[in-house]
N, C-alpha and C. Protein backbone atom coordinates (compact mmCIF):
# COMPACT_ATOMS: atom_id res chain seq x y z
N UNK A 1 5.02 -204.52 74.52
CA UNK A 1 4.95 -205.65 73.62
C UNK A 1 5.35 -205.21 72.21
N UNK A 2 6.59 -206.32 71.74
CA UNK A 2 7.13 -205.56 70.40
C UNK A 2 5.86 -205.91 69.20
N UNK A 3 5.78 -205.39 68.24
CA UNK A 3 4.64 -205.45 66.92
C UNK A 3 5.62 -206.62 66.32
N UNK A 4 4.23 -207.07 65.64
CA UNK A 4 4.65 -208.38 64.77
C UNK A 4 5.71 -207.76 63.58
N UNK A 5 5.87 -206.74 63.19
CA UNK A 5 6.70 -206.00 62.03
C UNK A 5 8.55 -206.25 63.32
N UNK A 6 8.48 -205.85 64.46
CA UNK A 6 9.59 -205.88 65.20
C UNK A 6 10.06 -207.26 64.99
N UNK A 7 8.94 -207.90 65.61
CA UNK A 7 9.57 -209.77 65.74
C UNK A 7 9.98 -209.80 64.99
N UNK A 8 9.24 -209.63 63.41
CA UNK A 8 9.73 -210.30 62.42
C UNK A 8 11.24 -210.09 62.24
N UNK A 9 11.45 -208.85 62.17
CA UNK A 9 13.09 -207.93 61.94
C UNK A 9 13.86 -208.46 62.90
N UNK A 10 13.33 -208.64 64.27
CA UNK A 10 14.32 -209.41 64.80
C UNK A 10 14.68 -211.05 64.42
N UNK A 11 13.83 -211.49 64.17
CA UNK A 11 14.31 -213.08 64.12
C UNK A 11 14.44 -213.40 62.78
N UNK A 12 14.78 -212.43 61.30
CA UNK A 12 15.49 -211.73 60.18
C UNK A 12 16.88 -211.75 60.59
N UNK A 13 16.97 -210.82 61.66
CA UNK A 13 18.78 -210.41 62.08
C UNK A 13 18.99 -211.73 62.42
N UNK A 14 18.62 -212.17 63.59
CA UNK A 14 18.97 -213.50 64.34
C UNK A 14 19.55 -214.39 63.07
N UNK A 15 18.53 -214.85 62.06
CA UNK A 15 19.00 -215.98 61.14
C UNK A 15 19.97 -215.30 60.20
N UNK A 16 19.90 -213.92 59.98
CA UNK A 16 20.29 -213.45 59.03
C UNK A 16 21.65 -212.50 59.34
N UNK A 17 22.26 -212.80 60.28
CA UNK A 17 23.01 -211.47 60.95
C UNK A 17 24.17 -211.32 60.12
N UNK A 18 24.36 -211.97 58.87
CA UNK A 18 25.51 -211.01 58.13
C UNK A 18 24.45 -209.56 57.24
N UNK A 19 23.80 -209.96 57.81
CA UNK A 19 23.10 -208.55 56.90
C UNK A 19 22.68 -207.73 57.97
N UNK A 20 23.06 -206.48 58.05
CA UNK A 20 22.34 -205.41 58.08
C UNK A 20 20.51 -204.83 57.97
N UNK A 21 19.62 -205.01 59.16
CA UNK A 21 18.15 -204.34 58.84
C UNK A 21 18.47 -203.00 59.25
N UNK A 22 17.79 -202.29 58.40
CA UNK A 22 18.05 -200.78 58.33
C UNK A 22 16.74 -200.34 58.54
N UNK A 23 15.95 -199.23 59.78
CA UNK A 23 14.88 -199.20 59.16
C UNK A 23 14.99 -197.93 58.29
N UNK A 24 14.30 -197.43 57.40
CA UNK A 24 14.07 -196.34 56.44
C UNK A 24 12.87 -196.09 56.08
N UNK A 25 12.95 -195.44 54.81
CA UNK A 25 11.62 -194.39 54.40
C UNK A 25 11.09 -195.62 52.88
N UNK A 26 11.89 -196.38 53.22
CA UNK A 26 11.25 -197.13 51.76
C UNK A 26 11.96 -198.81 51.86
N UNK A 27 11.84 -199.66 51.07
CA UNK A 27 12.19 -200.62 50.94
C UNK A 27 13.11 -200.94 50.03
N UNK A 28 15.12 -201.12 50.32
CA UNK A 28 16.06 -201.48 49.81
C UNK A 28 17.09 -202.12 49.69
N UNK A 29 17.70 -202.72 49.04
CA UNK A 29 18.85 -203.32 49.18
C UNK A 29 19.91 -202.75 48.49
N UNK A 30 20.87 -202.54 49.53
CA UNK A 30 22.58 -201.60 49.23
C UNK A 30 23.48 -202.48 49.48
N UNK A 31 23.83 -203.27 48.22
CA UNK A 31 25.59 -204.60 48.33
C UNK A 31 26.42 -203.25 49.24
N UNK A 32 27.22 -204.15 49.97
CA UNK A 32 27.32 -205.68 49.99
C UNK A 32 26.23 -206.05 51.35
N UNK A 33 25.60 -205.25 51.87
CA UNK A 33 25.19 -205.85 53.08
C UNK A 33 24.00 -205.32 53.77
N UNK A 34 23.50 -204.28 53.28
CA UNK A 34 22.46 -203.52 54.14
C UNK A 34 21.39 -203.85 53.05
N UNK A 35 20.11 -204.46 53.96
CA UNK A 35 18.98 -204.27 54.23
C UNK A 35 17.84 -203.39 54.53
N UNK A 36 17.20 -202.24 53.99
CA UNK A 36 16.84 -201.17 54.42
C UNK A 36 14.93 -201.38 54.44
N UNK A 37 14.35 -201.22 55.15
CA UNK A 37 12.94 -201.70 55.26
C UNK A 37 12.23 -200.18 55.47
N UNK A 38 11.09 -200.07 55.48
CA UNK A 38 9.97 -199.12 55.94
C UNK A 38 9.73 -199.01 57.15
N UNK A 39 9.93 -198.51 58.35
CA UNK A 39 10.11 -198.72 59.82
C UNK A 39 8.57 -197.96 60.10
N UNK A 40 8.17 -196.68 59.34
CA UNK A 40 6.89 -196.58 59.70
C UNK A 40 5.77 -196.88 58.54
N UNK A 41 5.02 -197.45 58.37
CA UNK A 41 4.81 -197.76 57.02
C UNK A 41 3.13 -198.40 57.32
N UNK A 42 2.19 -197.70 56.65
CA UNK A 42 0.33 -198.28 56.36
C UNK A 42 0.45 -199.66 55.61
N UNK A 43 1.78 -200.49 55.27
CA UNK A 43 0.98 -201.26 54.65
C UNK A 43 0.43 -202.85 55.60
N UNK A 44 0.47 -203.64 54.92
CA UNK A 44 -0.32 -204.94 56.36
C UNK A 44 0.76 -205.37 56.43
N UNK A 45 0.88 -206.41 57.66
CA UNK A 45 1.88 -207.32 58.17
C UNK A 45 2.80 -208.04 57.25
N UNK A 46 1.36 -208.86 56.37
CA UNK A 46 1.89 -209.59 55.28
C UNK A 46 3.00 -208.73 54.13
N UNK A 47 2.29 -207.86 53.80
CA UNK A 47 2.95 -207.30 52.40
C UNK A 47 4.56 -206.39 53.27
N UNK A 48 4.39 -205.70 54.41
CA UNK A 48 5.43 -205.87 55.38
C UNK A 48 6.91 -206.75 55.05
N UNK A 49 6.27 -207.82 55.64
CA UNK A 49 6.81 -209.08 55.90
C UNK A 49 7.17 -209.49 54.45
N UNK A 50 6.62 -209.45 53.16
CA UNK A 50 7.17 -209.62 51.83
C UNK A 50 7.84 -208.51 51.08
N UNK A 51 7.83 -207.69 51.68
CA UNK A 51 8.31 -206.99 50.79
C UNK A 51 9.95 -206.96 51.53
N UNK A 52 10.42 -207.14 52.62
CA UNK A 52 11.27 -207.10 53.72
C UNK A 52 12.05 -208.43 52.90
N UNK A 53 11.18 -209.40 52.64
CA UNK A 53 11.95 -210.43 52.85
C UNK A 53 12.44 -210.50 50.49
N UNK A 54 11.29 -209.88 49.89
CA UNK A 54 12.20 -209.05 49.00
C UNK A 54 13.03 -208.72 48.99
N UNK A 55 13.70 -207.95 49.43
CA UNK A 55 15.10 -207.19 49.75
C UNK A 55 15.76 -208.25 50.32
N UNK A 56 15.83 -209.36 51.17
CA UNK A 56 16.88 -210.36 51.73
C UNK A 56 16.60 -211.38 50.20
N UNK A 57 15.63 -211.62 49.78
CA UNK A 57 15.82 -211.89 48.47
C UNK A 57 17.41 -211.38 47.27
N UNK A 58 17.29 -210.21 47.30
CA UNK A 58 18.33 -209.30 46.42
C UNK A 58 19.30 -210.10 46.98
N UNK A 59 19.62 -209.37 48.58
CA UNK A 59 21.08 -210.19 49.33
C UNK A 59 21.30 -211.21 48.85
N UNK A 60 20.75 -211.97 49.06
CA UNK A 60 21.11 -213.93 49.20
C UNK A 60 20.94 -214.19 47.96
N UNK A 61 21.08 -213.41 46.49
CA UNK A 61 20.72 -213.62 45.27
C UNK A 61 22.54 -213.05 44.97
N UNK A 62 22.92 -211.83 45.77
CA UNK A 62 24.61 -211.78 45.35
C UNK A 62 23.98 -210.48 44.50
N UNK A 63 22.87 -209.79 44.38
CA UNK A 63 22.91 -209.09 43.39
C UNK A 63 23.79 -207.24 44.00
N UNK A 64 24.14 -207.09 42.78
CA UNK A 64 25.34 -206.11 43.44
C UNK A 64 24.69 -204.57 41.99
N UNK A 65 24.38 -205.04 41.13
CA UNK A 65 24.60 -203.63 39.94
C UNK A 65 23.89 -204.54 38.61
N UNK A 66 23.66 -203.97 37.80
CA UNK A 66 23.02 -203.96 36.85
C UNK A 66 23.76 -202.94 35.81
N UNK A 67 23.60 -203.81 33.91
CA UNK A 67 24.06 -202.68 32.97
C UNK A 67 23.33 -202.83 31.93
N UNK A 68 21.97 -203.01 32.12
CA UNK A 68 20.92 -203.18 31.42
C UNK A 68 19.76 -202.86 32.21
N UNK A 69 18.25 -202.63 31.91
CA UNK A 69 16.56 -202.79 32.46
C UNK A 69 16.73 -203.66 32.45
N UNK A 70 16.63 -204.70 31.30
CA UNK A 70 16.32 -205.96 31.35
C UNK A 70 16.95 -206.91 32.70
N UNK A 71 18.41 -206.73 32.35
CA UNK A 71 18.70 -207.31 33.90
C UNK A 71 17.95 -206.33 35.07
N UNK A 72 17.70 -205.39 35.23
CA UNK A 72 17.46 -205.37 36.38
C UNK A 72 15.81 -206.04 36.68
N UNK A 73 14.91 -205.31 35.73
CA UNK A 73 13.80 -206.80 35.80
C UNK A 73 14.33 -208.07 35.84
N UNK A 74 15.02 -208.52 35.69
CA UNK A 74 15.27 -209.99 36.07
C UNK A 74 15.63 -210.46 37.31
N UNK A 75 16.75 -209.12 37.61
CA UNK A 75 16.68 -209.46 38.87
C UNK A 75 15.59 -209.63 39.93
N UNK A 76 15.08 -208.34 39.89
CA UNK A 76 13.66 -207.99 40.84
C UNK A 76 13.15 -209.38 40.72
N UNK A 77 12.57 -209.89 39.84
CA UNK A 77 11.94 -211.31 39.69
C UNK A 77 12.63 -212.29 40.33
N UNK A 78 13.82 -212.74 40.24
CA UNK A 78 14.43 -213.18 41.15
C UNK A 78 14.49 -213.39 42.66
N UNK A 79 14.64 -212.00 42.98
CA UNK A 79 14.04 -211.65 44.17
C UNK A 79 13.10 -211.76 44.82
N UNK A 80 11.73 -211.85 44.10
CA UNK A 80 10.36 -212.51 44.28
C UNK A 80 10.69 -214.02 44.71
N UNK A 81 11.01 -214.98 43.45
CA UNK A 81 11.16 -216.11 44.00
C UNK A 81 12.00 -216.19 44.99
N UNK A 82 13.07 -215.70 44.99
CA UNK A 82 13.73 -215.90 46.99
C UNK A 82 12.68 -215.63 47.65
N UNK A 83 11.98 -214.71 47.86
CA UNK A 83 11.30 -214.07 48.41
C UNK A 83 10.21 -215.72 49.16
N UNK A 84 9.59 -216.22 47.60
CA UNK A 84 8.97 -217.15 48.09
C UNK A 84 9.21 -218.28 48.55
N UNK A 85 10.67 -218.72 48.39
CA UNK A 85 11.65 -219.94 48.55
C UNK A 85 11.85 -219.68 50.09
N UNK A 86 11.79 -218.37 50.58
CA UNK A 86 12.05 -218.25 51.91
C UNK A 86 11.01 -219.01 52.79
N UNK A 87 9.85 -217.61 52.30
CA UNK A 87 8.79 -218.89 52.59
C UNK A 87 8.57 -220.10 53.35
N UNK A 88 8.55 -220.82 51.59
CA UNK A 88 8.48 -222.36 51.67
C UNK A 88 9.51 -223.10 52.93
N UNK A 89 10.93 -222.34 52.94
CA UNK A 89 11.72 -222.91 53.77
C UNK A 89 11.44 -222.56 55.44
N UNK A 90 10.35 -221.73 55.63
CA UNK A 90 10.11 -221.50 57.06
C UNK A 90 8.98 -221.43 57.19
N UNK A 91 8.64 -223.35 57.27
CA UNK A 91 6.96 -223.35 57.86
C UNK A 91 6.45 -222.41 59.08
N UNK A 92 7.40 -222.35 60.17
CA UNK A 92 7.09 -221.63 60.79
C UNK A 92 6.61 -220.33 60.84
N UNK A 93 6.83 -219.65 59.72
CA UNK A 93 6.59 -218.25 59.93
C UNK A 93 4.92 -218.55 59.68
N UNK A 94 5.31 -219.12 58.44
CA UNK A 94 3.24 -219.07 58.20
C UNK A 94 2.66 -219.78 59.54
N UNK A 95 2.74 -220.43 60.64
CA UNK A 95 2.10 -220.42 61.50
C UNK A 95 1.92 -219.35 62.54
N UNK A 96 3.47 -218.69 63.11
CA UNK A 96 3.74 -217.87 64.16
C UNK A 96 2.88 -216.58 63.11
N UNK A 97 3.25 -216.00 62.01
CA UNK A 97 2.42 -214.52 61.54
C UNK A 97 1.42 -214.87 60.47
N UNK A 98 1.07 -216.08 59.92
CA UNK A 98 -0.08 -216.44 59.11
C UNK A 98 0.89 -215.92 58.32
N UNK A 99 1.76 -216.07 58.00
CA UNK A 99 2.66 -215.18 56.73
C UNK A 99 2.71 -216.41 55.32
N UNK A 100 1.84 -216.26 54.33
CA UNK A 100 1.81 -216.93 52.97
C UNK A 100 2.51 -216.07 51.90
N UNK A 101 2.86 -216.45 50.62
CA UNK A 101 3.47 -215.85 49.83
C UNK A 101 2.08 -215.34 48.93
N UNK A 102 1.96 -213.68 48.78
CA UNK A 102 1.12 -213.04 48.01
C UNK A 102 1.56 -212.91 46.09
N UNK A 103 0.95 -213.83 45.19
CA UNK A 103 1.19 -213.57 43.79
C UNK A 103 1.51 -212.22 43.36
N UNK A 104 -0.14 -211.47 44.01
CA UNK A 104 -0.51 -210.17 43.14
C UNK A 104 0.45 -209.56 43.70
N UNK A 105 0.87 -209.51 44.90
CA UNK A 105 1.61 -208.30 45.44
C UNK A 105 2.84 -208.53 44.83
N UNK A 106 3.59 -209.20 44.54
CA UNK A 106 4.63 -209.56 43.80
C UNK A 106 4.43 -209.36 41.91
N UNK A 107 3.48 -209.84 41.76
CA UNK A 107 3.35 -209.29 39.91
C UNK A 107 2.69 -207.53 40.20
N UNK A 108 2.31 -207.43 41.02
CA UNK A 108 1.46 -205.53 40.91
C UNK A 108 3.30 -204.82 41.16
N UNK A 109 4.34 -205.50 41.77
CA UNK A 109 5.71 -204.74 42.05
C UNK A 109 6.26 -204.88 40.87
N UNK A 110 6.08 -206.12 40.85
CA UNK A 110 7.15 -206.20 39.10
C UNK A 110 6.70 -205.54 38.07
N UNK A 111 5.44 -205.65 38.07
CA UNK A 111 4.52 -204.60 36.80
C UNK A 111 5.12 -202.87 36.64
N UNK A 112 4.72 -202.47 38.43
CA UNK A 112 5.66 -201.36 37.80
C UNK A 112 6.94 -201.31 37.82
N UNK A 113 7.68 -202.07 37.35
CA UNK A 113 9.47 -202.42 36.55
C UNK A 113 8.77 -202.63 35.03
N UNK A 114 7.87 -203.11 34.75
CA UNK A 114 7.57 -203.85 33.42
C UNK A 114 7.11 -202.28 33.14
N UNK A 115 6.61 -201.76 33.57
CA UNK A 115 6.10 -200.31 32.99
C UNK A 115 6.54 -199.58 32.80
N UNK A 116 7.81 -199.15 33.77
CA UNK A 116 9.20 -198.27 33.92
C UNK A 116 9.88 -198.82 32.44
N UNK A 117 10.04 -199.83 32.36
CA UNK A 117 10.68 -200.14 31.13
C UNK A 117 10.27 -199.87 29.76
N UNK A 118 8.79 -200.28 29.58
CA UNK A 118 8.11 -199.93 28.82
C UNK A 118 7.97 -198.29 28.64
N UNK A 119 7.67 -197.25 28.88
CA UNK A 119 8.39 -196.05 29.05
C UNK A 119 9.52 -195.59 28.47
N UNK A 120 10.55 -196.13 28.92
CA UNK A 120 12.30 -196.00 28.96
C UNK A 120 12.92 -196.17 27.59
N UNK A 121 11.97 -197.62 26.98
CA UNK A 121 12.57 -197.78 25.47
C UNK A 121 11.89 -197.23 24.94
N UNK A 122 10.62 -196.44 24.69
CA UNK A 122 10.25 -195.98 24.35
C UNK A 122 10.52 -194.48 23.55
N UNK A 123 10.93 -194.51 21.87
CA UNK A 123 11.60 -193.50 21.54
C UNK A 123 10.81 -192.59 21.56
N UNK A 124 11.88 -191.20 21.67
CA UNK A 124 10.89 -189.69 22.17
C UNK A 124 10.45 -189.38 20.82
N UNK A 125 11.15 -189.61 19.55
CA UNK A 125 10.56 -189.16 18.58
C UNK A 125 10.01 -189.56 17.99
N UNK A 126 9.62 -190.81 17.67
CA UNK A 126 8.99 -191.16 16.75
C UNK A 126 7.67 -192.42 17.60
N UNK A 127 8.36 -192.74 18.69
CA UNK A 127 7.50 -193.63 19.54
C UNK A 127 7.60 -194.99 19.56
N UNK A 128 8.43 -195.51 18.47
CA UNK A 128 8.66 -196.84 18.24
C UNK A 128 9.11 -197.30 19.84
N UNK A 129 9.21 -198.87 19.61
CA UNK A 129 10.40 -199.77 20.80
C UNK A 129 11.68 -199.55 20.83
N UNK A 130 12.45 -198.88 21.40
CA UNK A 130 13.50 -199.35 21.56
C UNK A 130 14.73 -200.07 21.51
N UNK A 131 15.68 -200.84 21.86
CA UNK A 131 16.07 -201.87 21.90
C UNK A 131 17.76 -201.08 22.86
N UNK A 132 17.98 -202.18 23.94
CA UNK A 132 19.23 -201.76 24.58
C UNK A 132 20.42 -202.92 24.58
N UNK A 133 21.44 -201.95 24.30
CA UNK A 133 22.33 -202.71 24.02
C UNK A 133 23.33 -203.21 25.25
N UNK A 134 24.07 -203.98 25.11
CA UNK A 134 24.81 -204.13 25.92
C UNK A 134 25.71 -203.23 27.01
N UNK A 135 25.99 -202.22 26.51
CA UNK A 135 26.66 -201.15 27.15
C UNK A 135 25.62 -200.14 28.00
N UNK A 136 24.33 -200.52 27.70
CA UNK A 136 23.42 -199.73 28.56
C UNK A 136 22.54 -198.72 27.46
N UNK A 137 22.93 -198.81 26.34
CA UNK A 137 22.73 -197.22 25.51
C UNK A 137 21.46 -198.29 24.69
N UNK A 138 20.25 -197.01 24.46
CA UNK A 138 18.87 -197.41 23.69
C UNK A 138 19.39 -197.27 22.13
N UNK A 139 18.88 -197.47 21.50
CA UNK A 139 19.17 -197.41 20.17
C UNK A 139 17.46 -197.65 19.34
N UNK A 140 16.92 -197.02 18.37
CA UNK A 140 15.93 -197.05 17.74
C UNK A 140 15.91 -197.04 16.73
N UNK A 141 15.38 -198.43 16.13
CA UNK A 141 15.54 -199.37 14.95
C UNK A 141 14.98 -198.26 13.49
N UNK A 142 14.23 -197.48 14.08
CA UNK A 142 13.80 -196.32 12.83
C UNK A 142 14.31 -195.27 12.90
N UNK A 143 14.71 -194.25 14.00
CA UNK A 143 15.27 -193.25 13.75
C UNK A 143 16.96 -193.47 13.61
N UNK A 144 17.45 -194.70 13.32
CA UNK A 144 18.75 -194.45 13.40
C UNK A 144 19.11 -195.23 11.88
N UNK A 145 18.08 -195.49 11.42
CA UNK A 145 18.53 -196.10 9.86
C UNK A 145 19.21 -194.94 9.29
């Protein structure tokens, strides 16, 4: 008997078969097409099942690269709401796996992006904010007067 983590991946491919499920050591998305999930993994069905459908989030969002944090937090967020739009669009799942859309587990992922970032602009010398520019490069509003 396949595990509810199998079904799910299968009837993922089924609706989803221009994409690629990959299983792996972590949870990703690689444009143009692969899907990469946690194949052995402690966490529950649910967060499983969201974090999986995260990553088909990215896909079906077109997201390909980033030349900023900021975009890429935006994206990730993005991804959440697919995430939950999926959801909404398949009553079924929440009956067949009790599968609901989790807030926290979705703001506790994005948080650490919000933290990574927070970090990142963070100047080494003096400690101020940051600020990034378009081309990708930090720049610091005090050490560069």
């Amino acid at each position: 008997m396949a595990s509810p983590d199998d079904e799910f991946i299968a009837e993922l491919k089924s609706e989803f078969g221009q994409f690629n499920f990959i299983p792996s050591t972590r949870f990703k998305w690689k444009a143009p097409n692969s899907i990469f999930y946690e194949a052995k993994t402690d966490y529950s069905f649910e967060d499983f099942a969201l974090l999986t459908l995260h990553e088909l989030g990215h896909a079906l969002s077109n997201h390909k690269g980033y030349k900023t944090d900021v975009e890429r937090l935006k994206m990730e967020s993005e991804a959440w709401q697919r995430a939950k739009q999926l959801i909404k669009e398949h009553p079924a799942w929440q009956d067949r796996y009790r599968l609901f859309y989790n807030e926290n587990l979705a703001e506790t992922e994005l948080d650490s992006y919000r933290d990574w970032l927070h970090q990142k602009s963070k100047c080494k010398k003096c400690g101020l904010t940051r600020y990034q520019t378009a081309d990708g490069v930090y720049h610091c509003p005090n050490c560069e007067l």
